[in-house]
N, C-alpha and C. Protein backbone atom coordinates (compact mmCIF):
# COMPACT_ATOMS: atom_id res chain seq x y z
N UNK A 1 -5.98 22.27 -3.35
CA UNK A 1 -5.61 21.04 -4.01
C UNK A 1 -6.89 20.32 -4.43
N UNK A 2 -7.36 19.55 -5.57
CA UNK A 2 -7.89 19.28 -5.78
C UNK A 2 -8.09 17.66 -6.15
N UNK A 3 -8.97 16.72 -6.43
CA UNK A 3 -8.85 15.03 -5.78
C UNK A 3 -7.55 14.60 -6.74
N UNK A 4 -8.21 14.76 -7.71
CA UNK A 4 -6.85 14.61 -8.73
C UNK A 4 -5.47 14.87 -8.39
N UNK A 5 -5.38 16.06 -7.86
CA UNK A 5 -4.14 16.48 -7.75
C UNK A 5 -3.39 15.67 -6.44
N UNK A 6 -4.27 15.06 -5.42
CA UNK A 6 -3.72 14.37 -4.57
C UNK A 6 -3.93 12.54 -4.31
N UNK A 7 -4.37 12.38 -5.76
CA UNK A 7 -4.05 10.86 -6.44
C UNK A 7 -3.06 11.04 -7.00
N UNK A 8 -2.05 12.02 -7.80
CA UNK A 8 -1.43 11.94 -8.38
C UNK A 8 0.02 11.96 -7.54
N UNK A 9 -0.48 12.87 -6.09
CA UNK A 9 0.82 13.16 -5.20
C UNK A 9 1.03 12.03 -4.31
N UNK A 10 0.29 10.96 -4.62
CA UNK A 10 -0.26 9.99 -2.91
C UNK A 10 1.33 8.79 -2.71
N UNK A 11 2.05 8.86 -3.71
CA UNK A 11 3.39 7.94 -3.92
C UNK A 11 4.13 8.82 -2.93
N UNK A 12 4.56 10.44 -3.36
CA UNK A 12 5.48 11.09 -2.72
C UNK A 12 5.04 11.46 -1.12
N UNK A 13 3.89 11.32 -0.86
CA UNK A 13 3.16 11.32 0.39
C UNK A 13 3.71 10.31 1.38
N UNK A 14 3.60 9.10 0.31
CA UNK A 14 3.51 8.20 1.55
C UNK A 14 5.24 8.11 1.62
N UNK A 15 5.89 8.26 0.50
CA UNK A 15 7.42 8.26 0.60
C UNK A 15 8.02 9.20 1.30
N UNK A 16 7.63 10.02 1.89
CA UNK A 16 7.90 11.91 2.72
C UNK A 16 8.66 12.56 1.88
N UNK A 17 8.06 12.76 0.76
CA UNK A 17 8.94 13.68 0.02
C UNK A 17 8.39 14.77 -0.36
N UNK A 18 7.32 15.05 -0.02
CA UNK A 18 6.60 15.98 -0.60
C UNK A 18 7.23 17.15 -0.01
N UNK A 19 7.61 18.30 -0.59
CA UNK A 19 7.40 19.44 0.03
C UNK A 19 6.40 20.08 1.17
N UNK A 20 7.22 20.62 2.00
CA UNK A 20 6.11 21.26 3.10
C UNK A 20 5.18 21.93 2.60
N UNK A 21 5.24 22.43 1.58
CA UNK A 21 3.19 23.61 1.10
C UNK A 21 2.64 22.53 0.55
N UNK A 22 2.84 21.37 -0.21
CA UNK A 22 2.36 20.63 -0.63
C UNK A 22 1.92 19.53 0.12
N UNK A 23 2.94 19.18 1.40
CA UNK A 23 2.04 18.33 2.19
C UNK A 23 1.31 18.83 3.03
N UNK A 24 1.11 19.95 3.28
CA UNK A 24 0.57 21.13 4.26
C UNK A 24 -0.83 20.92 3.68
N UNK A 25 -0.79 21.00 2.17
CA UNK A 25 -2.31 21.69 1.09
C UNK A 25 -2.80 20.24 0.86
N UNK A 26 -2.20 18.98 1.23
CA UNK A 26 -2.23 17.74 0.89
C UNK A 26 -3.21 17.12 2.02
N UNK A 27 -2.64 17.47 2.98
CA UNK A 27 -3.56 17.31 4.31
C UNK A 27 -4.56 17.91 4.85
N UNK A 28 -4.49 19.26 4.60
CA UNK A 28 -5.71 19.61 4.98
C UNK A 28 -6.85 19.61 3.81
N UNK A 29 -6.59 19.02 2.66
CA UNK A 29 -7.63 18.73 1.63
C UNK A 29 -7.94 16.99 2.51
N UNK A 30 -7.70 16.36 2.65
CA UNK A 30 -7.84 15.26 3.10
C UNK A 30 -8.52 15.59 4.26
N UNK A 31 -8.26 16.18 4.96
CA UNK A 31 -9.33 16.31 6.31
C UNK A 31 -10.52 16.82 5.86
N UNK A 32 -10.68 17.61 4.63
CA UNK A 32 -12.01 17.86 4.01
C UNK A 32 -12.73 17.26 3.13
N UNK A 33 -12.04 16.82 2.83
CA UNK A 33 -12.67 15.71 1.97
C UNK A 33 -12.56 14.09 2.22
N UNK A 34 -13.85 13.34 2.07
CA UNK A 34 -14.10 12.16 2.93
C UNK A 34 -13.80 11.49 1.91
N UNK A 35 -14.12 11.37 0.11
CA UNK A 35 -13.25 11.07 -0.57
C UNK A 35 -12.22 10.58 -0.44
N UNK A 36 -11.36 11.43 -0.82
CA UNK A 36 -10.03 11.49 -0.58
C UNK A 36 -9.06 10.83 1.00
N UNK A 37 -10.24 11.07 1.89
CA UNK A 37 -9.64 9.96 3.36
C UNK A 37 -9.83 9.15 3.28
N UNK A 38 -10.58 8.47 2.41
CA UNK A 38 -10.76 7.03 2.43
C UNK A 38 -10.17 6.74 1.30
N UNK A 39 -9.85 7.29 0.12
CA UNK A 39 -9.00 6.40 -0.57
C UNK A 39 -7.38 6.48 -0.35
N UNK A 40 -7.23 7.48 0.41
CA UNK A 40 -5.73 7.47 1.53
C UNK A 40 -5.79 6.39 2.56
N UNK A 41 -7.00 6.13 3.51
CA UNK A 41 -6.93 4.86 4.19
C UNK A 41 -6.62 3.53 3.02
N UNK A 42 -7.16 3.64 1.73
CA UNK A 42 -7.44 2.37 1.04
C UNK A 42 -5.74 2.12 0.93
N UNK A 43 -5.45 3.16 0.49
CA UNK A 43 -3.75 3.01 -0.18
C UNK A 43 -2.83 2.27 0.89
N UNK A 44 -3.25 3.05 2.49
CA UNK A 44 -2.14 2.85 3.42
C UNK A 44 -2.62 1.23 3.44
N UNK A 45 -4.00 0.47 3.62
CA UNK A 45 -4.20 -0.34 3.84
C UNK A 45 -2.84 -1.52 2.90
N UNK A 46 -3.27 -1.17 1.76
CA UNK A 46 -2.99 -1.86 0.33
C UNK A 46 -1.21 -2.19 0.34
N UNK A 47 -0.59 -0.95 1.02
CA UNK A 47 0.95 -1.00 1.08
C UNK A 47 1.11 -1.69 2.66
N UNK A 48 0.54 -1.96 3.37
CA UNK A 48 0.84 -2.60 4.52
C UNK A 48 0.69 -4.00 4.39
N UNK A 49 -1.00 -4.44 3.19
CA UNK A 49 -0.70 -5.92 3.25
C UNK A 49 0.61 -6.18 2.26
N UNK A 50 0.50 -5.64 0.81
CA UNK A 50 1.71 -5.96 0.40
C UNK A 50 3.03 -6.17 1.32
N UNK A 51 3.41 -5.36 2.17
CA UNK A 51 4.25 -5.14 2.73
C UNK A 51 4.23 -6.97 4.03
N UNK A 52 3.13 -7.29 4.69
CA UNK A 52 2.86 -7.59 5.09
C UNK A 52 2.95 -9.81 4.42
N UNK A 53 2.20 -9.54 3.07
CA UNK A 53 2.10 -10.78 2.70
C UNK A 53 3.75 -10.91 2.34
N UNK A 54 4.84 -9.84 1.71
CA UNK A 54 6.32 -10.61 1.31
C UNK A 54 6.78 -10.60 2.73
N UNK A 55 6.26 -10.19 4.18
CA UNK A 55 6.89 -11.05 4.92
C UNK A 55 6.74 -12.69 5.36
N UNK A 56 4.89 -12.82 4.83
CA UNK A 56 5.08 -13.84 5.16
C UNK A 56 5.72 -15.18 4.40
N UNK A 57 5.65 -14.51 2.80
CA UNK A 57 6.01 -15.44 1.90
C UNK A 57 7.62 -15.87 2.56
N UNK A 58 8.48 -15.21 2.85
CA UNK A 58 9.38 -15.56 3.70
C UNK A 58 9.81 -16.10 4.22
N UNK A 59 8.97 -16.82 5.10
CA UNK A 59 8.96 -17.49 6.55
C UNK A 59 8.95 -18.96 6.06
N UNK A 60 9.73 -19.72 6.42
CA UNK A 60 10.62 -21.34 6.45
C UNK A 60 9.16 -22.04 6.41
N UNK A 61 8.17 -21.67 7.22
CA UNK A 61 6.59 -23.04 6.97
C UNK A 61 6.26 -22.39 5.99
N UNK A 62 5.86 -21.26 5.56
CA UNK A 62 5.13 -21.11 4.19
C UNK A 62 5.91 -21.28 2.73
N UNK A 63 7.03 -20.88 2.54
CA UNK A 63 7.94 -21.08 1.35
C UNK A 63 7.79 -23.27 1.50
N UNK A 64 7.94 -23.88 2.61
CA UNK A 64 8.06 -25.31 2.22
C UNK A 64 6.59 -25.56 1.93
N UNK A 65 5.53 -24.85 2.67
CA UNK A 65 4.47 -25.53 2.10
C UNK A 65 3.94 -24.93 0.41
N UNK A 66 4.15 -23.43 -0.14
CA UNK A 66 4.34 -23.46 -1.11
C UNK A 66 4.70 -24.03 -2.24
N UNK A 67 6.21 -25.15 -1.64
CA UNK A 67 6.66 -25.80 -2.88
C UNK A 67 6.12 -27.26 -2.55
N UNK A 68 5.45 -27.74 -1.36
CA UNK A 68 4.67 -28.93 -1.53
C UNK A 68 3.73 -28.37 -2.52
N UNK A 69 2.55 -27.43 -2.46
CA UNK A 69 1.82 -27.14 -3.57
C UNK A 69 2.15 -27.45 -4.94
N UNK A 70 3.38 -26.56 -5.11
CA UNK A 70 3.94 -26.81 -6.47
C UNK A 70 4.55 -28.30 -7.17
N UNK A 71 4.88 -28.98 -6.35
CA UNK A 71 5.71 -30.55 -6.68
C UNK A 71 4.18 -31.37 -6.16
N UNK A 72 3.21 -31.37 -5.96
CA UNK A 72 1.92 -31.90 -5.95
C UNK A 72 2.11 -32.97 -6.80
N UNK A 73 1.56 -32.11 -8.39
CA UNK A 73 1.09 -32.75 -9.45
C UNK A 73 2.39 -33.69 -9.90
N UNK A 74 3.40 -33.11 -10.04
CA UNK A 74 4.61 -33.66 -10.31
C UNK A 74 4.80 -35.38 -9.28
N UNK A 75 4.25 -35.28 -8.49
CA UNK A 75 4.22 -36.77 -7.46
C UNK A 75 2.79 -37.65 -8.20
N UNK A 76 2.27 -37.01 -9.11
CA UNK A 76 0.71 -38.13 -9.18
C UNK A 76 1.60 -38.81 -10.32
């Protein structure tokens, strides 16, 4: 497998869909290449904060202090 070829697979990776020869040839190119492990760490990072910041947008203190932000200017 080659870097390309496992930027292009890194969606179905992280979704488990890949086929077994493909996640088989997927992984052990990643253990060889330092490349490629670090821009697999970058990705997992990247989908955890996403994942991470819509929980917090969520949460009852940040959505009210959000819309104090927003109705700010609207009070001057």
């Amino acid at each position: 497998m080659t870097c390309k070829e496992l930027v292009e697979l890194v969606t179905e990776y992280f979704d488990g869909v890949l086929p077994e020869e493909q996640r088989a040839a997927f992984d052990a190119h990643v253990a060889l290449c330092p490349g490629c492990d670090f821009y697999l760490e970058q990705m997992r990072t990247t989908i955890q904060l996403a994942y991470d910041t819509r929980e917090l947008e969520q949460q009852p203190e940040v959505t009210a202090l959000l819309a104090e932000f927003r109705n700010w200017k609207a009070r001057e």
